[in-house]
N, C-alpha and C. Protein backbone atom coordinates (compact mmCIF):
# COMPACT_ATOMS: atom_id res chain seq x y z
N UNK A 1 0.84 -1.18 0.00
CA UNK A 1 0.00 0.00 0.00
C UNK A 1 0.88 1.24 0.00
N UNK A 2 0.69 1.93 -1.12
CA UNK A 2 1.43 3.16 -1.23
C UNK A 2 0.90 4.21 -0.07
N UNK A 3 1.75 5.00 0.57
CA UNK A 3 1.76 5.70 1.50
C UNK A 3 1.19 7.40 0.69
N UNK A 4 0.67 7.98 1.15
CA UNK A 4 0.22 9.37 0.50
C UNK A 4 0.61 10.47 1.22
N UNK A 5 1.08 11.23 1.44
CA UNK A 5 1.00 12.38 2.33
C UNK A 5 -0.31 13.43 2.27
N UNK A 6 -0.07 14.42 3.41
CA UNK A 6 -1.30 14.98 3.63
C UNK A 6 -1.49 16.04 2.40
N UNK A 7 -0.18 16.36 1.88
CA UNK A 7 -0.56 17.73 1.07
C UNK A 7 -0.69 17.23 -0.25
N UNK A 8 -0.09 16.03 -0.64
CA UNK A 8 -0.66 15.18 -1.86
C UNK A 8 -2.30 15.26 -2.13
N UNK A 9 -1.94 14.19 -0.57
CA UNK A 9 -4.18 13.99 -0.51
C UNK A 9 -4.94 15.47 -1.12
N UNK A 10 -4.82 16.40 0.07
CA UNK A 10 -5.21 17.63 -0.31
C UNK A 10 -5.36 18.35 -1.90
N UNK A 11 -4.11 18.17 -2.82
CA UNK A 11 -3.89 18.49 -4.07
C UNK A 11 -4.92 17.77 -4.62
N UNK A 12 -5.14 16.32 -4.64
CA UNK A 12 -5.94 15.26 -5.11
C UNK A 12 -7.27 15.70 -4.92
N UNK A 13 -7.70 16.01 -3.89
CA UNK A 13 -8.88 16.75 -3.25
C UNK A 13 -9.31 17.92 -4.04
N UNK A 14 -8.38 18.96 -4.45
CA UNK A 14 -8.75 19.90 -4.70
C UNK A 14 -8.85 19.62 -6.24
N UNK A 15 -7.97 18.98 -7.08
CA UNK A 15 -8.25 18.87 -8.04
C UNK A 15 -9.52 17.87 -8.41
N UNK A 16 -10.14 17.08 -7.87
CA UNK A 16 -11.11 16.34 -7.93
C UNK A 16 -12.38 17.28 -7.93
N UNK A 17 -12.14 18.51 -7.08
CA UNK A 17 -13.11 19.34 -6.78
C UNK A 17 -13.65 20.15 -8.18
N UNK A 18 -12.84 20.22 -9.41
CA UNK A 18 -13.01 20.66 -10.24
C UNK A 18 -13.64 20.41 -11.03
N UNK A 19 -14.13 18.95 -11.14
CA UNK A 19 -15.11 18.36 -11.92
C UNK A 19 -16.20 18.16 -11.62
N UNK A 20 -16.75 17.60 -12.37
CA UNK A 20 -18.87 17.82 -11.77
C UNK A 20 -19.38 16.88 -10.85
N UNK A 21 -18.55 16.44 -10.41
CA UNK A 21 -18.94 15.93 -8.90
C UNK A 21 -18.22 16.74 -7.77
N UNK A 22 -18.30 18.43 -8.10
CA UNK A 22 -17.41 19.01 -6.37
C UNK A 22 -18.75 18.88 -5.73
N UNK A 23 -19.77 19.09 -5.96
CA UNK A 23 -21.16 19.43 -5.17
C UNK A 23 -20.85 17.73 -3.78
N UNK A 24 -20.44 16.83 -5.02
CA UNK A 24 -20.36 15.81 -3.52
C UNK A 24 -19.40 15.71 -2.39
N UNK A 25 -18.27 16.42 -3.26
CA UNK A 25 -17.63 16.29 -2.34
C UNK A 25 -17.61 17.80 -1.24
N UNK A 26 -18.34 18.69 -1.67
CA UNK A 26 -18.97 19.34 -0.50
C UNK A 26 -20.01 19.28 0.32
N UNK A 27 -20.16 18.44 -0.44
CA UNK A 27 -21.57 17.79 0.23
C UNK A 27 -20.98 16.99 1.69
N UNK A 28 -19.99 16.24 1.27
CA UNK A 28 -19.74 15.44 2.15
C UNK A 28 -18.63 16.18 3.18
N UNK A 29 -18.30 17.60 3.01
CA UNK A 29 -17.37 18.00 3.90
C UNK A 29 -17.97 19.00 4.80
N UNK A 30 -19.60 19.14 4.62
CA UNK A 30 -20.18 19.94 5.43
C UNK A 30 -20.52 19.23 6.52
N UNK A 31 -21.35 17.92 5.99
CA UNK A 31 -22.06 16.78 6.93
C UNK A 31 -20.85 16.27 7.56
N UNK A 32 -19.76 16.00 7.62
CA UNK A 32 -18.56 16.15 8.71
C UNK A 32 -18.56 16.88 9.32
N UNK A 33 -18.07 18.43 9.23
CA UNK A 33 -18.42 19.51 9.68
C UNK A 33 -19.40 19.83 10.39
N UNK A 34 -20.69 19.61 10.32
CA UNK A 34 -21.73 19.81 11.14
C UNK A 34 -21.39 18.30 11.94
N UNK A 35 -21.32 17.16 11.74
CA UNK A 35 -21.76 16.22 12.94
C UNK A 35 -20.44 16.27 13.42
N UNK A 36 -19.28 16.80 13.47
CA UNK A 36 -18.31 16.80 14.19
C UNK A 36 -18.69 18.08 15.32
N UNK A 37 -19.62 18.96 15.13
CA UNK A 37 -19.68 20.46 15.74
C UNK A 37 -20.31 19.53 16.59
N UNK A 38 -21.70 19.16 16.53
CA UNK A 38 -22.39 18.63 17.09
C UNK A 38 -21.95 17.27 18.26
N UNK A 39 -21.08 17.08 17.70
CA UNK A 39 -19.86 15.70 18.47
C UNK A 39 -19.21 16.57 19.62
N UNK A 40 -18.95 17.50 19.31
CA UNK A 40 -18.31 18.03 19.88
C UNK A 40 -19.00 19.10 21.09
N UNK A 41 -19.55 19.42 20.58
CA UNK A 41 -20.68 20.56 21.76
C UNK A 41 -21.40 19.37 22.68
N UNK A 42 -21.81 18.62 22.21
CA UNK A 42 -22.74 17.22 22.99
C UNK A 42 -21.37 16.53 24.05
N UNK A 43 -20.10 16.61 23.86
CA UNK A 43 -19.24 16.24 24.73
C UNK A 43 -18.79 17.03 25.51
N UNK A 44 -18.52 18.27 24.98
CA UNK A 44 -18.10 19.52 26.28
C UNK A 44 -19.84 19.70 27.67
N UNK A 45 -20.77 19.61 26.49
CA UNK A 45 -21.98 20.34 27.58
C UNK A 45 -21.99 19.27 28.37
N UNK A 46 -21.91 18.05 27.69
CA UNK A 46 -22.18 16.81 28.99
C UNK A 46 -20.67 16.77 30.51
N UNK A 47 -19.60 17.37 29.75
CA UNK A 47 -19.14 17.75 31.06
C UNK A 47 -19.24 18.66 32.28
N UNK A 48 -20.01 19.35 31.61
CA UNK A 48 -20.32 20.67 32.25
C UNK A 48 -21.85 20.43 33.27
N UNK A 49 -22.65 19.17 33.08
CA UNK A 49 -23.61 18.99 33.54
C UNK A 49 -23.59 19.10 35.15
N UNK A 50 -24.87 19.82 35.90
CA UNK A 50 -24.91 19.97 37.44
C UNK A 50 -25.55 17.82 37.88
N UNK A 51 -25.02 17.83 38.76
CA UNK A 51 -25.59 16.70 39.70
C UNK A 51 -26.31 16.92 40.92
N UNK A 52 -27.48 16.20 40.35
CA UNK A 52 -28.63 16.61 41.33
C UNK A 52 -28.71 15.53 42.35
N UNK A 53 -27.98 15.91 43.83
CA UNK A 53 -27.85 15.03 44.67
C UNK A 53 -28.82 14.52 45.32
């Protein structure tokens, strides 16, 4: 398995973006984006929760 680096990937990425499938692949970098926000706010607030003794 050939090894890739990150700024390769990225180049690959961006040039892929140029053709008539970028809509998916923004498609698919929002819905990361949002369920990672959401991953993420749902783990900080649950630390932050009071205990009702």
């Amino acid at each position: 398995m050939e090894h890739i680096t990150a700024a390769a990937w990225f180049a690959e990425a961006a040039g892929a973006a140029e053709g008539p499938v970028s809509g998916n692949l923004l498609r698919i970098v929002l819905i990361v984006v949002v369920v990672g926000a959401v991953l993420t706010a749902w783990l900080l607030l649950r630390g932050y929760r009071q205990k009702d003794d």
